[in-house]
C-alpha atoms as a PDB file:
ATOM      1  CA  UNK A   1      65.818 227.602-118.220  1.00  0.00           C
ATOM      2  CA  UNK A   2      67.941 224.960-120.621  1.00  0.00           C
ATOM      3  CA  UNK A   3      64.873 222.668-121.182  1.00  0.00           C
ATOM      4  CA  UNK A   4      63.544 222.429-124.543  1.00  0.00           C
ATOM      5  CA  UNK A   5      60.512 224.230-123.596  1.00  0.00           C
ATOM      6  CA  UNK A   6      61.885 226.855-122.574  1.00  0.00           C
ATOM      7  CA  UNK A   7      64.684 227.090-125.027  1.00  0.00           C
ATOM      8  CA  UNK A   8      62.299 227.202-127.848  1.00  0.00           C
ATOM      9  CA  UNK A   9      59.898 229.591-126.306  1.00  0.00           C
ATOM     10  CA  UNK A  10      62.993 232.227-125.492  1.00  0.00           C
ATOM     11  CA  UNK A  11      63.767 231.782-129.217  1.00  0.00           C
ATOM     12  CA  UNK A  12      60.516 232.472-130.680  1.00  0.00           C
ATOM     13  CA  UNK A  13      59.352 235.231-128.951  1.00  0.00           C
ATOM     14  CA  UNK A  14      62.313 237.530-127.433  1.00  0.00           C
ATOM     15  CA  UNK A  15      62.870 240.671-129.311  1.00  0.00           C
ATOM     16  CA  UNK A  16      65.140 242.234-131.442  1.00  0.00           C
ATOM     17  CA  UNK A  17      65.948 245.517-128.827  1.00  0.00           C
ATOM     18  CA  UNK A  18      65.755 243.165-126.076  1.00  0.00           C
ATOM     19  CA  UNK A  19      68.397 240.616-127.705  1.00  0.00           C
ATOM     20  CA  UNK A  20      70.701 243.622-128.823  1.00  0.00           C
ATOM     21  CA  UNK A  21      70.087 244.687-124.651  1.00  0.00           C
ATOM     22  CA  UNK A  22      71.104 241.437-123.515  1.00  0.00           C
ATOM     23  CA  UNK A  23      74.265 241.146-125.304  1.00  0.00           C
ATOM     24  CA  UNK A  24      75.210 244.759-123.833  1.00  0.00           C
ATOM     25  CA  UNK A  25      74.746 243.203-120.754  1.00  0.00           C
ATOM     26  CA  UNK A  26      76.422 239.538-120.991  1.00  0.00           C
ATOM     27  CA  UNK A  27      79.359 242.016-122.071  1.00  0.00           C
ATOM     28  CA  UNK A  28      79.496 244.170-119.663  1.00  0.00           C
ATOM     29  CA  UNK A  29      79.404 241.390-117.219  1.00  0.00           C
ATOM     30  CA  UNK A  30      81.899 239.716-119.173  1.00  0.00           C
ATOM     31  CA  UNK A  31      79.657 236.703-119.992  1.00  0.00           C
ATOM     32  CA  UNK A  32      80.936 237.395-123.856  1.00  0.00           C
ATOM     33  CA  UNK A  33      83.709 238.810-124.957  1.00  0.00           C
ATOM     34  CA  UNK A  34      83.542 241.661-127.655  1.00  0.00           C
ATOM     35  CA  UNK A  35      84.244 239.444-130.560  1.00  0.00           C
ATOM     36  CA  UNK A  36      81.786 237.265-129.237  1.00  0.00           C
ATOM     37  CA  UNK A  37      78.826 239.817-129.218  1.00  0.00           C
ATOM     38  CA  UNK A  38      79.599 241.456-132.480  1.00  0.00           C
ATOM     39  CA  UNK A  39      79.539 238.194-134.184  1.00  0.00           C
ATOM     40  CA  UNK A  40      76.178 237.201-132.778  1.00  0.00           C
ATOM     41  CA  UNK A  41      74.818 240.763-133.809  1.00  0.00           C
ATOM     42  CA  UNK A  42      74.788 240.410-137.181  1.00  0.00           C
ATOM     43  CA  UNK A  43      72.765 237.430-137.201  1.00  0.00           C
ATOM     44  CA  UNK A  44      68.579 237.492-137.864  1.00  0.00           C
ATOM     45  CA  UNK A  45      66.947 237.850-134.604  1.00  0.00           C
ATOM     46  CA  UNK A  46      66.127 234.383-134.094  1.00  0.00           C
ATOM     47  CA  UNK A  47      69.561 232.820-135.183  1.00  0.00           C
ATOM     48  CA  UNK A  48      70.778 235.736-132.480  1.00  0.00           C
ATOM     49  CA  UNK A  49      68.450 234.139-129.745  1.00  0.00           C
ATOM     50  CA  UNK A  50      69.877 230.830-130.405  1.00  0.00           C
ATOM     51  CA  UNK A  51      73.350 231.445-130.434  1.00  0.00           C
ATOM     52  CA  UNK A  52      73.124 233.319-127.447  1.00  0.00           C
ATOM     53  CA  UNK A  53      71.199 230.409-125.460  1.00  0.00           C
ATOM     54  CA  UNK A  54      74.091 228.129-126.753  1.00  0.00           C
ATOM     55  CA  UNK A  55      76.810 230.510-125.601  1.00  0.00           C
ATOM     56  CA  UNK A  56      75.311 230.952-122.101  1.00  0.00           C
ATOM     57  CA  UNK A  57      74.528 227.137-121.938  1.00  0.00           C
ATOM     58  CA  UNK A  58      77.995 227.203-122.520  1.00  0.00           C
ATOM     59  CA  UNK A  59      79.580 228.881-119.918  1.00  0.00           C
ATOM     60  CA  UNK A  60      78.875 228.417-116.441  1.00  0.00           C
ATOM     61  CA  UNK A  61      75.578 228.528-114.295  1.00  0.00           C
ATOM     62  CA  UNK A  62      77.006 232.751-113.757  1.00  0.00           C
ATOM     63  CA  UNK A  63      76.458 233.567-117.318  1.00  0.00           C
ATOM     64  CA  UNK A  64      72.836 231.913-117.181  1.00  0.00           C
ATOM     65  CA  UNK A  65      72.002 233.900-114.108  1.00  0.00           C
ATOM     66  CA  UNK A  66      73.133 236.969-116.191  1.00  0.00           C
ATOM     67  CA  UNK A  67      71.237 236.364-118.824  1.00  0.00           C
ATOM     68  CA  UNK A  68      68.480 235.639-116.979  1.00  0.00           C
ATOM     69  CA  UNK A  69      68.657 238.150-114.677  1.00  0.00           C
ATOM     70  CA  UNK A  70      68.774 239.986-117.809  1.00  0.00           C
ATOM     71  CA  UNK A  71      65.643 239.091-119.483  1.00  0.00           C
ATOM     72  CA  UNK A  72      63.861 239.935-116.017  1.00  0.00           C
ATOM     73  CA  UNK A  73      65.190 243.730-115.822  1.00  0.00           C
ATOM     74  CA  UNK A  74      64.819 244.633-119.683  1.00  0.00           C
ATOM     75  CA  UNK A  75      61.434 243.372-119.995  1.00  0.00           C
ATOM     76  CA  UNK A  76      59.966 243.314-116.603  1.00  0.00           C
ATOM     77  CA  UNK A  77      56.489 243.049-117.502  1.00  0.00           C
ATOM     78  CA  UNK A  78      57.036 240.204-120.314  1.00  0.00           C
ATOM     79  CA  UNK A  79      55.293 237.322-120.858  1.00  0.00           C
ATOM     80  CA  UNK A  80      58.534 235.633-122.382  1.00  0.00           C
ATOM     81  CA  UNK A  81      59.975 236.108-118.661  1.00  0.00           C
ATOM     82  CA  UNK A  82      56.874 234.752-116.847  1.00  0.00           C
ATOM     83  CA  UNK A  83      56.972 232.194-119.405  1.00  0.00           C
ATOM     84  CA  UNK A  84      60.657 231.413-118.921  1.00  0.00           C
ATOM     85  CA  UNK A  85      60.307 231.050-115.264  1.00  0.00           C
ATOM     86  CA  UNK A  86      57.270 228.150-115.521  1.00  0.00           C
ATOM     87  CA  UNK A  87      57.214 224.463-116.852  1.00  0.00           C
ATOM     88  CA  UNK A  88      54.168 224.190-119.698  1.00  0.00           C
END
């Protein structure tokens, strides 16, 4: 998941509910604390899907699996997480 490829790809293409889902989640599972999230809210959606990459990349290999397990329950039928589980 942290290789460029990847990276770049999640950025691009993840959505704006989707993002605002995911940092619901990495707070509930305390991945980010409440300052955290609300600080990475107010950003444009893909300064949002950086800086929560960086935080994640961050943290621990736990707050990745979050996050990804994440991406794969909000948007089961995505490309973005078929896309995030392959090398190009």
């Amino acid at each position: 998941f942290y290789d460029k490829f990847r990276q770049k790809y999640f950025i691009e293409n993840v959505s704006e509910p989707v993002l605002h889902q995911l940092l619901d989640r990495l707070q509930q599972e305390e991945v980010l604390n409440p300052e955290e999230a609300e600080s990475v809210r107010e950003k444009p959606r893909a300064e949002k899907a950086r800086l929560v990459l960086d935080a994640v990349v961050k943290k621990s290999q736990r707050a990745a699996s979050v996050l990804i397990r994440g991406i794969c329950e909000l948007d089961p039928s995505s490309e973005l997480r078929d896309r995030l589980r392959t090398k190009p």
